[in-house]
Protein backbone atom coordinates (compact mmCIF):
# COMPACT_ATOMS: atom_id res chain seq x y z
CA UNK A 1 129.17 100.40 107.11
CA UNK A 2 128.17 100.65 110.83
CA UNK A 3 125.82 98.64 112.00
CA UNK A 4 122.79 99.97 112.97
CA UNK A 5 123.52 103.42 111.50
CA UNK A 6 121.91 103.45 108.31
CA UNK A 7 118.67 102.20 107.08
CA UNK A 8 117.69 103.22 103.71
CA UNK A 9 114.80 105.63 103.02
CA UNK A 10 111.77 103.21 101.84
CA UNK A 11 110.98 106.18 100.18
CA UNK A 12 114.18 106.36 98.02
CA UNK A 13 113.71 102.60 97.21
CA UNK A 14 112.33 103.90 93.69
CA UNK A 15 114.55 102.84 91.20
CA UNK A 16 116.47 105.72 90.12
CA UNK A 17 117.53 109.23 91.37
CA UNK A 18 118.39 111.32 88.68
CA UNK A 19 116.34 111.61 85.28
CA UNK A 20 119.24 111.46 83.02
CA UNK A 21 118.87 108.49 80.48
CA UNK A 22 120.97 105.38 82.25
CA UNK A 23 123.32 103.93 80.33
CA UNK A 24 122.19 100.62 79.12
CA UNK A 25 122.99 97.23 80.96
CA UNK A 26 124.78 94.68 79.17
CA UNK A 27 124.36 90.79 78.97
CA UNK A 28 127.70 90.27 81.42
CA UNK A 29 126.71 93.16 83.12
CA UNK A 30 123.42 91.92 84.38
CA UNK A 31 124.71 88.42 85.03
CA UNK A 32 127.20 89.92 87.00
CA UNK A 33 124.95 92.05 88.83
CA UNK A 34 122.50 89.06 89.38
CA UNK A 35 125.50 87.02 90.67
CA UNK A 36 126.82 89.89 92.80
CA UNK A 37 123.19 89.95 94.43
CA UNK A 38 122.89 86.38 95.11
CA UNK A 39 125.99 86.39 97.01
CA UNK A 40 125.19 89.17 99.02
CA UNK A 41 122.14 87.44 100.20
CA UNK A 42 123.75 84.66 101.10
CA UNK A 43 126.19 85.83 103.02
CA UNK A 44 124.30 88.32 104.96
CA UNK A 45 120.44 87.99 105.25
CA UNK A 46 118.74 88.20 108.42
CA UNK A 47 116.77 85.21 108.42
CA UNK A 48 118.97 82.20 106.94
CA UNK A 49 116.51 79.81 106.60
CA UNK A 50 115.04 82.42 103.52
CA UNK A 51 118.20 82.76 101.87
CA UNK A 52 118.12 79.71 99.75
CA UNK A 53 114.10 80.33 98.95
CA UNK A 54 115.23 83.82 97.51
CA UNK A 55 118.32 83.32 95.69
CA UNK A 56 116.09 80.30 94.48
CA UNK A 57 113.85 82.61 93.37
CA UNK A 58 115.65 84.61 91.52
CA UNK A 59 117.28 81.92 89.57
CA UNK A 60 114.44 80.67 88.51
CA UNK A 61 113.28 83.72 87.13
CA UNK A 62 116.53 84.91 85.10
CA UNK A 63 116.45 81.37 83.23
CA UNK A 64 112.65 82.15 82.46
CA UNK A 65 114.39 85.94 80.74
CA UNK A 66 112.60 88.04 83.45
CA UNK A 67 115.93 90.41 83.55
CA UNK A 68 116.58 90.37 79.92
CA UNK A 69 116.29 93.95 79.99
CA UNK A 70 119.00 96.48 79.12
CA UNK A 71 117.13 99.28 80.86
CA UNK A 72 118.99 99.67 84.42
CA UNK A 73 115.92 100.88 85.86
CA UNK A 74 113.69 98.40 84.45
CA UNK A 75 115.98 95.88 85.33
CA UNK A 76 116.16 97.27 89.24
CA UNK A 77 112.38 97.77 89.08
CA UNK A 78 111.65 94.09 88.83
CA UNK A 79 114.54 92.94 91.40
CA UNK A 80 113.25 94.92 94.11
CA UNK A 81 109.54 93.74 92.99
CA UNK A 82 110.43 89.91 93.43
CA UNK A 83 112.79 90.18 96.40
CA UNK A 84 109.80 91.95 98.35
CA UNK A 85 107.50 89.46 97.07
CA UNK A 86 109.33 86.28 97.95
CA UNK A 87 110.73 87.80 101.44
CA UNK A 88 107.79 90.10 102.28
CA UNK A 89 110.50 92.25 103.76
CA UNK A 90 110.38 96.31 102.68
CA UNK A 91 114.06 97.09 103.07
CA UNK A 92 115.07 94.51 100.23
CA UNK A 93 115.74 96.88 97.17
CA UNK A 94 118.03 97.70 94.10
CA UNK A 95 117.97 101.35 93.17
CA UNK A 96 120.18 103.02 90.32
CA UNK A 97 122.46 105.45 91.82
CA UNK A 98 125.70 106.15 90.56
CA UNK A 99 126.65 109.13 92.86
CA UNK A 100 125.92 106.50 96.08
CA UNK A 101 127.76 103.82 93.92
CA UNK A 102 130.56 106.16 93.43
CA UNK A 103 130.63 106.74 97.16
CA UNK A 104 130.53 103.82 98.09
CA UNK A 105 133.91 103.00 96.07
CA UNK A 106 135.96 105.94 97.04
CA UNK A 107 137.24 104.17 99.95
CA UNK A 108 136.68 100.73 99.71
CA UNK A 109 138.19 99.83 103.20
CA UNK A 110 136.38 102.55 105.23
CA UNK A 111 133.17 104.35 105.69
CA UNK A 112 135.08 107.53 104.21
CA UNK A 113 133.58 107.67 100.98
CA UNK A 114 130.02 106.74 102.36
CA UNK A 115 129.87 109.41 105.19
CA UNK A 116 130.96 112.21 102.81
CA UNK A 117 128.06 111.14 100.58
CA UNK A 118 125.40 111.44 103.30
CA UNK A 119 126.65 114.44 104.69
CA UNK A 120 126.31 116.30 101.96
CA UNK A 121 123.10 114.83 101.37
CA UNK A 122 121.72 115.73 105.18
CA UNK A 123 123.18 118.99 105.37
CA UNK A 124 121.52 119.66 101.86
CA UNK A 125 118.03 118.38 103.47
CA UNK A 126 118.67 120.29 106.89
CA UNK A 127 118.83 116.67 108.30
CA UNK A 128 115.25 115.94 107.29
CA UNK A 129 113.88 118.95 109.79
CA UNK A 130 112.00 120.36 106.97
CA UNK A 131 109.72 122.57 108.36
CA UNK A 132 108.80 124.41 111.97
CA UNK A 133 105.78 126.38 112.35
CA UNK A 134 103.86 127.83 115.37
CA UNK A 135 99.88 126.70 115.05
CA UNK A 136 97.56 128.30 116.76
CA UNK A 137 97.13 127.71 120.47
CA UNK A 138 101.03 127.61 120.36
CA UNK A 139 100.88 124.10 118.85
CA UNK A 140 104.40 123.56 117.97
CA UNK A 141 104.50 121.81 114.87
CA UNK A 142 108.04 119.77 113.28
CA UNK A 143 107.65 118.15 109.58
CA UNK A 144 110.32 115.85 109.42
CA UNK A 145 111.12 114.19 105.79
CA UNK A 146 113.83 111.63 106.58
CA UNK A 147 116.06 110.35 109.37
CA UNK A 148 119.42 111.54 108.67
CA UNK A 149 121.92 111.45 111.11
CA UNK A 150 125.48 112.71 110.90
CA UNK A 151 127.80 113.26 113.55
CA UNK A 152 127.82 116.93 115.39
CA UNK A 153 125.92 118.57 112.33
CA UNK A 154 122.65 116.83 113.06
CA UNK A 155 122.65 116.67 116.72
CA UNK A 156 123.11 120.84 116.12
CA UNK A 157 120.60 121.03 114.02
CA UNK A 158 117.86 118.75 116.14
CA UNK A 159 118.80 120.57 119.62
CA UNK A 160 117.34 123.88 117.62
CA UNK A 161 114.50 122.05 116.87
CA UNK A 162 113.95 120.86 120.15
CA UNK A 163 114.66 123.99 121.71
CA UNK A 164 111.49 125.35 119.27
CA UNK A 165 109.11 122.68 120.26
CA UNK A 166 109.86 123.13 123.99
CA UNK A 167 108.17 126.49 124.20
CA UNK A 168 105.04 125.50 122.40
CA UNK A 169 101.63 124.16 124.55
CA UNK A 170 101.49 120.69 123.04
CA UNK A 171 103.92 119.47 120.38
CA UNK A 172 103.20 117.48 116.85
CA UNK A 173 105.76 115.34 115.07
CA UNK A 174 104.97 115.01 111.26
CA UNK A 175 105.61 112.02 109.87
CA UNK A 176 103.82 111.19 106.84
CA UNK A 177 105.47 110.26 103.91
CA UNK A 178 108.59 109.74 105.54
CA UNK A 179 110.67 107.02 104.44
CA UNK A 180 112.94 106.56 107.42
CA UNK A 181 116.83 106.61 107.09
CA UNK A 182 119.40 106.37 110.50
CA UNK A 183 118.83 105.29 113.80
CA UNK A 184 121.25 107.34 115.34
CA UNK A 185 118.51 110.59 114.29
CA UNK A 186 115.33 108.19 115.86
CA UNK A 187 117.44 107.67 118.99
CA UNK A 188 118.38 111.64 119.56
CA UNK A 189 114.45 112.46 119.13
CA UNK A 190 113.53 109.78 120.93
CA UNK A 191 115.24 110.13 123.93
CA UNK A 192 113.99 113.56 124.41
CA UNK A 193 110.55 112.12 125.83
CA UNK A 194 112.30 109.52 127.91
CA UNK A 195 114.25 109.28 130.84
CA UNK A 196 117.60 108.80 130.56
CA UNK A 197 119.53 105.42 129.63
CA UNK A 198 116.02 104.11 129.36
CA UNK A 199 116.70 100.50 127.13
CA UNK A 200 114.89 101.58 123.64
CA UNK A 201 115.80 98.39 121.20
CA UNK A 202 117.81 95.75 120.88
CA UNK A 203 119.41 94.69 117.66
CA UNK A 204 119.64 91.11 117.18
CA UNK A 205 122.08 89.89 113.95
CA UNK A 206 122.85 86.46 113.64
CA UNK A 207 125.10 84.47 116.17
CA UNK A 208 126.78 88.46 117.08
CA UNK A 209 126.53 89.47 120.54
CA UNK A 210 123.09 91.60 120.68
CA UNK A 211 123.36 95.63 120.96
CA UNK A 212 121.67 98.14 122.37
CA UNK A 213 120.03 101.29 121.65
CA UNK A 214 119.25 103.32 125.14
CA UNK A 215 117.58 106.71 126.14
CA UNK A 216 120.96 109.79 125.68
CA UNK A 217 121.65 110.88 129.46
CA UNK A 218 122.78 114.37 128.46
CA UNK A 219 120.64 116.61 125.93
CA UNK A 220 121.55 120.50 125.15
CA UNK A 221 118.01 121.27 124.81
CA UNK A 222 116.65 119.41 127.42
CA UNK A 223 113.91 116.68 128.20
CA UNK A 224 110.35 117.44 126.38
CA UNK A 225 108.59 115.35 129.18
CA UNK A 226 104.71 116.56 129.86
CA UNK A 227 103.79 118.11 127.10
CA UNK A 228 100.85 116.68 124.91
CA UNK A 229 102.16 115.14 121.75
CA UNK A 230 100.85 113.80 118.35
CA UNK A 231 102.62 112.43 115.91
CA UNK A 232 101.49 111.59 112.29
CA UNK A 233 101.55 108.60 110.61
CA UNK A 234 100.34 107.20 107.04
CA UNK A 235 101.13 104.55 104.71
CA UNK A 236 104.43 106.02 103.51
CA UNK A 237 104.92 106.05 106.97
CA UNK A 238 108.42 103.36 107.11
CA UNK A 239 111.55 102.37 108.69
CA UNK A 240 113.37 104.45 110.89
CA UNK A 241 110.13 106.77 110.99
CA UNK A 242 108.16 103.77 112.19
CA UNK A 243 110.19 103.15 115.14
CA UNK A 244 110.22 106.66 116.51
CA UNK A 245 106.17 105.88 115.76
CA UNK A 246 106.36 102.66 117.65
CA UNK A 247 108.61 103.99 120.85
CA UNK A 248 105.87 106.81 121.07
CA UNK A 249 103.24 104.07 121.39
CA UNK A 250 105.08 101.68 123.05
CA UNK A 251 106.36 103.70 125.73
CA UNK A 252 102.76 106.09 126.09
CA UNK A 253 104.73 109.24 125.19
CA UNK A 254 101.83 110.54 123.02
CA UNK A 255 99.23 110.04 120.27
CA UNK A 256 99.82 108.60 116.89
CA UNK A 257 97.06 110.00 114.47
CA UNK A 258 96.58 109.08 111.03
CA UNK A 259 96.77 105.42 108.95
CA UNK A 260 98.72 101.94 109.41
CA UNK A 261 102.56 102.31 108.51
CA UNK A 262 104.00 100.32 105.88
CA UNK A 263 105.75 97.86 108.25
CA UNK A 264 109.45 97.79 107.83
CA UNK A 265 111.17 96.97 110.83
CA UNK A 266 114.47 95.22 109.71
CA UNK A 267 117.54 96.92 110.02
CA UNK A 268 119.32 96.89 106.45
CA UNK A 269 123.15 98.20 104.64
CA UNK A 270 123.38 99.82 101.98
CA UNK A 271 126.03 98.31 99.18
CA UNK A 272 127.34 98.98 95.96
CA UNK A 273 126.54 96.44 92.94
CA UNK A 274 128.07 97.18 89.45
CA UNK A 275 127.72 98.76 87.38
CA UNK A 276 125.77 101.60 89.18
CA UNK A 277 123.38 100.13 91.66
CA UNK A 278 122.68 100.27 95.13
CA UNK A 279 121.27 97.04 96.76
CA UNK A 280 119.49 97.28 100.47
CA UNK A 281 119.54 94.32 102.22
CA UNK A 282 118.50 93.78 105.80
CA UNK A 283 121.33 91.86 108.20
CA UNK A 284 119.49 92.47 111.18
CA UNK A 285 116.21 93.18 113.31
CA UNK A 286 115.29 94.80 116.63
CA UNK A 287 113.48 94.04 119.91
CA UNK A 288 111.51 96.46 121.41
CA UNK A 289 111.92 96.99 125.22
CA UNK A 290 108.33 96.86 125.55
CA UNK A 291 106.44 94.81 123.42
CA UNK A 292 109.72 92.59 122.86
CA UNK A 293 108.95 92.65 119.37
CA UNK A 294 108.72 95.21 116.08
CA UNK A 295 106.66 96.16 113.77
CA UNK A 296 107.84 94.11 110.80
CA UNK A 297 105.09 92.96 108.28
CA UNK A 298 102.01 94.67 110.49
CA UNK A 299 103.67 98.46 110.72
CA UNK A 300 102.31 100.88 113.34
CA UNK A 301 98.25 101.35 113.81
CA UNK A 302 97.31 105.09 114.81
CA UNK A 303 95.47 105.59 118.19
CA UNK A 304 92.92 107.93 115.94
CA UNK A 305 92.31 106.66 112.50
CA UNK A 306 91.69 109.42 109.87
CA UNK A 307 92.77 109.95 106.09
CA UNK A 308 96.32 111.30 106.06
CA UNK A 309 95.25 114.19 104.37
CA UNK A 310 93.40 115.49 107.72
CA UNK A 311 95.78 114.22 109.75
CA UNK A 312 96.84 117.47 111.07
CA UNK A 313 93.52 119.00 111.92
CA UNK A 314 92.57 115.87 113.37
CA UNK A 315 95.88 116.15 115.63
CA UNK A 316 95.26 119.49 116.32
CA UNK A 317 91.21 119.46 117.13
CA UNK A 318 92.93 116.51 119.86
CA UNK A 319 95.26 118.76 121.03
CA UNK A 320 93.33 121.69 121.62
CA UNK A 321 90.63 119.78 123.79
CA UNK A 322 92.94 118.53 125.96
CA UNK A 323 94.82 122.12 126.42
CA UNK A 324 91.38 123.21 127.01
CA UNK A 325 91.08 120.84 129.98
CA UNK A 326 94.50 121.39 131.47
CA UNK A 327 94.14 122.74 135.05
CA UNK A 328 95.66 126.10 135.67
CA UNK A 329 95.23 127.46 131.49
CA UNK A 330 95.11 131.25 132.25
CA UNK A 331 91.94 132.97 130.54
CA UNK A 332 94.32 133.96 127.66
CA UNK A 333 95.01 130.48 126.88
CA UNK A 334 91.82 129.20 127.09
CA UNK A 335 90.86 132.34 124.52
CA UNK A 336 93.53 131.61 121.89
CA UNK A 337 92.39 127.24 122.46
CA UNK A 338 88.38 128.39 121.58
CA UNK A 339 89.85 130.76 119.08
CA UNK A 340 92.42 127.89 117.14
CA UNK A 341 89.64 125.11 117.53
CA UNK A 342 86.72 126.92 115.42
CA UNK A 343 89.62 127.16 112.40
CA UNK A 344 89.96 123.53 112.82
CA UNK A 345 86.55 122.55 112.83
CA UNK A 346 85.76 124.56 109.77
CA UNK A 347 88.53 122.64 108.20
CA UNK A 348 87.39 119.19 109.45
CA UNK A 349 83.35 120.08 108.51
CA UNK A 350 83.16 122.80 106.22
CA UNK A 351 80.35 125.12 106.03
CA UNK A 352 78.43 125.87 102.92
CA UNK A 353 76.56 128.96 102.74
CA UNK A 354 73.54 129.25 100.54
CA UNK A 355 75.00 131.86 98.03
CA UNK A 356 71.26 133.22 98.01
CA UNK A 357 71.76 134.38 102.30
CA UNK A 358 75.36 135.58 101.76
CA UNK A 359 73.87 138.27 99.31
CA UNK A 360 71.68 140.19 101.79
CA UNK A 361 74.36 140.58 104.46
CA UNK A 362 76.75 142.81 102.31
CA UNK A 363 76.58 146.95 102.65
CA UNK A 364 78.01 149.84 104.40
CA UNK A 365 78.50 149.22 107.93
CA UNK A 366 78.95 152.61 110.08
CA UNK A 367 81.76 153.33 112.69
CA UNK A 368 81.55 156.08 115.01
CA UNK A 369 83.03 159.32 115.45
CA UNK A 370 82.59 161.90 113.20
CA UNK A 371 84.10 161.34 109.47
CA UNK A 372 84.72 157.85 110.22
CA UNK A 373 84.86 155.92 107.14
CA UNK A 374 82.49 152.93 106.96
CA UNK A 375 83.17 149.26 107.14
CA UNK A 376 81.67 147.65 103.56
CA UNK A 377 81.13 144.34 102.81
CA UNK A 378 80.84 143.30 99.34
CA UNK A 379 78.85 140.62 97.19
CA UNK A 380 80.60 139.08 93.90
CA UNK A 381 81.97 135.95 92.79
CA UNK A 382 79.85 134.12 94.77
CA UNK A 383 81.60 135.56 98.34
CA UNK A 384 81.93 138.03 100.44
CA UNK A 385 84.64 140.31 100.45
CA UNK A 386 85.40 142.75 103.68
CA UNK A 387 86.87 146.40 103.14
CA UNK A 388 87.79 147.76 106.16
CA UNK A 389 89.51 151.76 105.79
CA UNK A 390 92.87 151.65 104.57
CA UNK A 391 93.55 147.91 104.62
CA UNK A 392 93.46 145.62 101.35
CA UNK A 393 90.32 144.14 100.31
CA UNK A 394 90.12 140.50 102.02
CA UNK A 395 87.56 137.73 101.60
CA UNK A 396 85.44 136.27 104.16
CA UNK A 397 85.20 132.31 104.48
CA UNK A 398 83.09 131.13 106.64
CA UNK A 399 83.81 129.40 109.79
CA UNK A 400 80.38 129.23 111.42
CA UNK A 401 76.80 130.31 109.69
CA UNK A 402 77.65 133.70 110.64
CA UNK A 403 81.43 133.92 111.34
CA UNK A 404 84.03 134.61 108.75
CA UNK A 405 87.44 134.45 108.04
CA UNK A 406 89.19 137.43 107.19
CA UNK A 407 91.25 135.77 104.48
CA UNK A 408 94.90 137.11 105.49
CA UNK A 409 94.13 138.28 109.21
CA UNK A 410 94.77 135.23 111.32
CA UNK A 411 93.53 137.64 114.10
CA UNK A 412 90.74 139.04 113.07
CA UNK A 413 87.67 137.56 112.21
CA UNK A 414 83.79 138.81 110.86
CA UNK A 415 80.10 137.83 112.33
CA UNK A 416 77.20 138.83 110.09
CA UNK A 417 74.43 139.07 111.91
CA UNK A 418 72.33 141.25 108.66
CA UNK A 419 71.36 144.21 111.35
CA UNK A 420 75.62 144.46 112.63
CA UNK A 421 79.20 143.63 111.84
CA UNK A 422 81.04 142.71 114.88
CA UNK A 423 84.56 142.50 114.29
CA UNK A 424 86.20 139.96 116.48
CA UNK A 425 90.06 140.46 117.52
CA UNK A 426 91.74 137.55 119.08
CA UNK A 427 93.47 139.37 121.97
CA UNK A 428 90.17 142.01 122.64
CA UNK A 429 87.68 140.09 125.22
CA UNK A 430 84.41 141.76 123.58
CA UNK A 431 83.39 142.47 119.73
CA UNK A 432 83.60 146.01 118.15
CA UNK A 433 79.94 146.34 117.27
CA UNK A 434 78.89 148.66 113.66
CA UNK A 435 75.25 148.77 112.80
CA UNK A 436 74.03 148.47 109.00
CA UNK A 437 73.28 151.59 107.65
């Protein structure tokens, strides 16, 4: 496998991937396994002095029966459980997966059989670009689930995604609950925000001569550089997801918001162990250009602390004060930045009407010109619900103590004053004013 390529998804270090029943593990098959583990370690982990402590470890624990289990994913449950507790290192894991295992086999001598697998799996995933979206205020907003990187197909499929977040206002980066997975993929984003051949992290492995991962010079989308960005972070936060975290605080290229990552900064292969596991072991670890060290065993810490659930609004609410304050934001923008940051503040501190004042504001609100139908506002379920002339029925939520939501109508929203209904359109500079009848 190359080095520095892959790093497993923390994520994907649960213990099985399929929910077929596992065929069970033999006696000789689990000292085999244990054997084939030990070996691995000691040929390969990053820091030598632990080797002997963990293989140790282990020993000690299959003469005590700990792995006298015939469950595979029992069995890979509690390996992964003591190599993380003796080590203290996230990457260490044994997973069952036969269709990786398979891969892995199908050509022993080369990466082949390995690079077929993740393809598939990456093109499957749309490379871990999950979702794009266009939040209000012309937020540009990119959930990605995993790191994965293959050659051509990913770089295709990232310039797109670049291309979308280079029209938006400010630009947020998703994330949370993202395992990690290549470095090639952190590398491609990264470089986006930096100048070119900027020196990004350098992999250290044993007595090999160091490498080097630097800024791309040429990008078919272009350079992102200027533009606010936020990027969100939690405690599922890991691995190749932290490091994009890390370069964006590292080098000041934005604003991590959300909770401490998990803190996984070793750079681990992937290999097969019979008779249908997957074992992650790290063989390496990087220098930052900056800080001249990672993030491994303290993860990332957010620049603005908040549950990972309100993340996003918190990123946003961020995002659209400073937009608010950026010199030369035409009237329009400055509309559609008021306009996006009540939505998020509703969000952040909800309102809660007293269902006893919501009652008096509904009735028949009059339009003019002759025949006009009226505007009517209903009471039931405990809400409001607005029924303007041939439109559905929508209900209000409130945003304010008198402004609503038109549930439906990102445009168009409703103040209840109890004497008039203004309706309030997001591109019209003034209300449309009915009186009650």
């Amino acid at each position: 496998m190359k080095p520095h390529v892959i790093a497993s998804l923390i994520a994907l270090s649960c213990f099985c991937t399929t929910a077929l029943a596992q065929p069970r593990l033999s006696p000789k098959e689990r000292v085999t396994a244990l054997r084939a583990i030990s070996t691995e370690f000691e040929k390969r982990y990053v820091f030598p002095e632990l080797r002997p402590k963990i293989i140790e470890r282990l020993n000690q624990l299959q003469k005590a029966g700990r792995y006298d289990v015939d469950d595979p994913l029992v069995f890979a449950e509690r390996l992964t459980g003591d190599l993380r507790s003796v080590s203290n290192d996230r990457h260490l894991s044994l997973r069952v997966d036969p269709a990786a295992y398979a891969a892995a086999l199908a050509a022993p001598d080369s990466d082949a059989g390995e690079e077929a697998y993740f393809r598939r799996q990456a093109i499957r995933d749309h490379h871990g670009l999950a979702e794009m979206r266009i939040l209000p205020g012309n937020i540009r907003y990119l959930k990605i689930t995993g790191f994965q990187w293959t050659n051509d197909a990913s770089g295709t499929a990232y310039d797109d995604a670049m291309r979308f977040l280079k029209d938006g206002d400010a630009i947020i980066i998703d994330l949370r609950n993202n395992g990690g997975g290549s470095h090639g993929a952190v590398r491609y984003l990264v470089s986006h925000f930096l100048d070119p051949d900027t020196l990004e992290l350098t992999f250290l492995q044993g007595s090999e001569t160091p490498s080097q991962s630097r800024s791309l010079e040429h990008l078919p989308a272009g350079r992102l550089k200027g533009k606010p960005l936020y990027v969100l972070i939690d405690g599922q936060t890991a691995s190749a997801a932290e490091a994009f975290a890390y370069d964006v605080q590292q080098f000041k290229l934005g604003v991590l918001v959300g909770a401490r990552t998990v803190g996984a900064a070793n750079n681990n292969t992937l290999l097969p162990i019979a008779p249908h596991f997957i074992l992650s072991v790290s063989y390496g670890r990087p220098v930052h250009a900056v800080s001249k060290t990672n993030w491994e065993g303290a993860g990332v810490a957010p620049d603005v602390e908040t549950p990972s659930a309100q993340a996003l609004d918190a990123a946003q609410m961020h995002a659209l004060r400073k937009l608010s304050q950026t010199p030369g934001a035409t009237p329009e923008q400055l509309g559609d930045y008021r306009w996006a940051n009540i939505a998020v503040e509703a969000r952040m501190h909800p309102v809660s009407l007293d269902p006893a004042m919501l009652a008096p504001l509904a009735g028949r609100y009059l339009r003019s010109g002759a025949g006009a139908a009226p505007v009517k506002v209903t009471h039931r379920d405990g809400a409001l619900w607005f029924a303007f002339p041939d439109l559905p029925v929508a209900r209000l939520s409130p945003l304010t103590k008198d402004v609503f939501a038109v549930e439906g109508y990102e445009v168009l929203r409703v103040r209840l004053t109890g004497k008039t209904l203004e309706m309030l359109w997001r591109d019209e500079p003034a209300p449309r004013v009915y009186p009650r009848e």
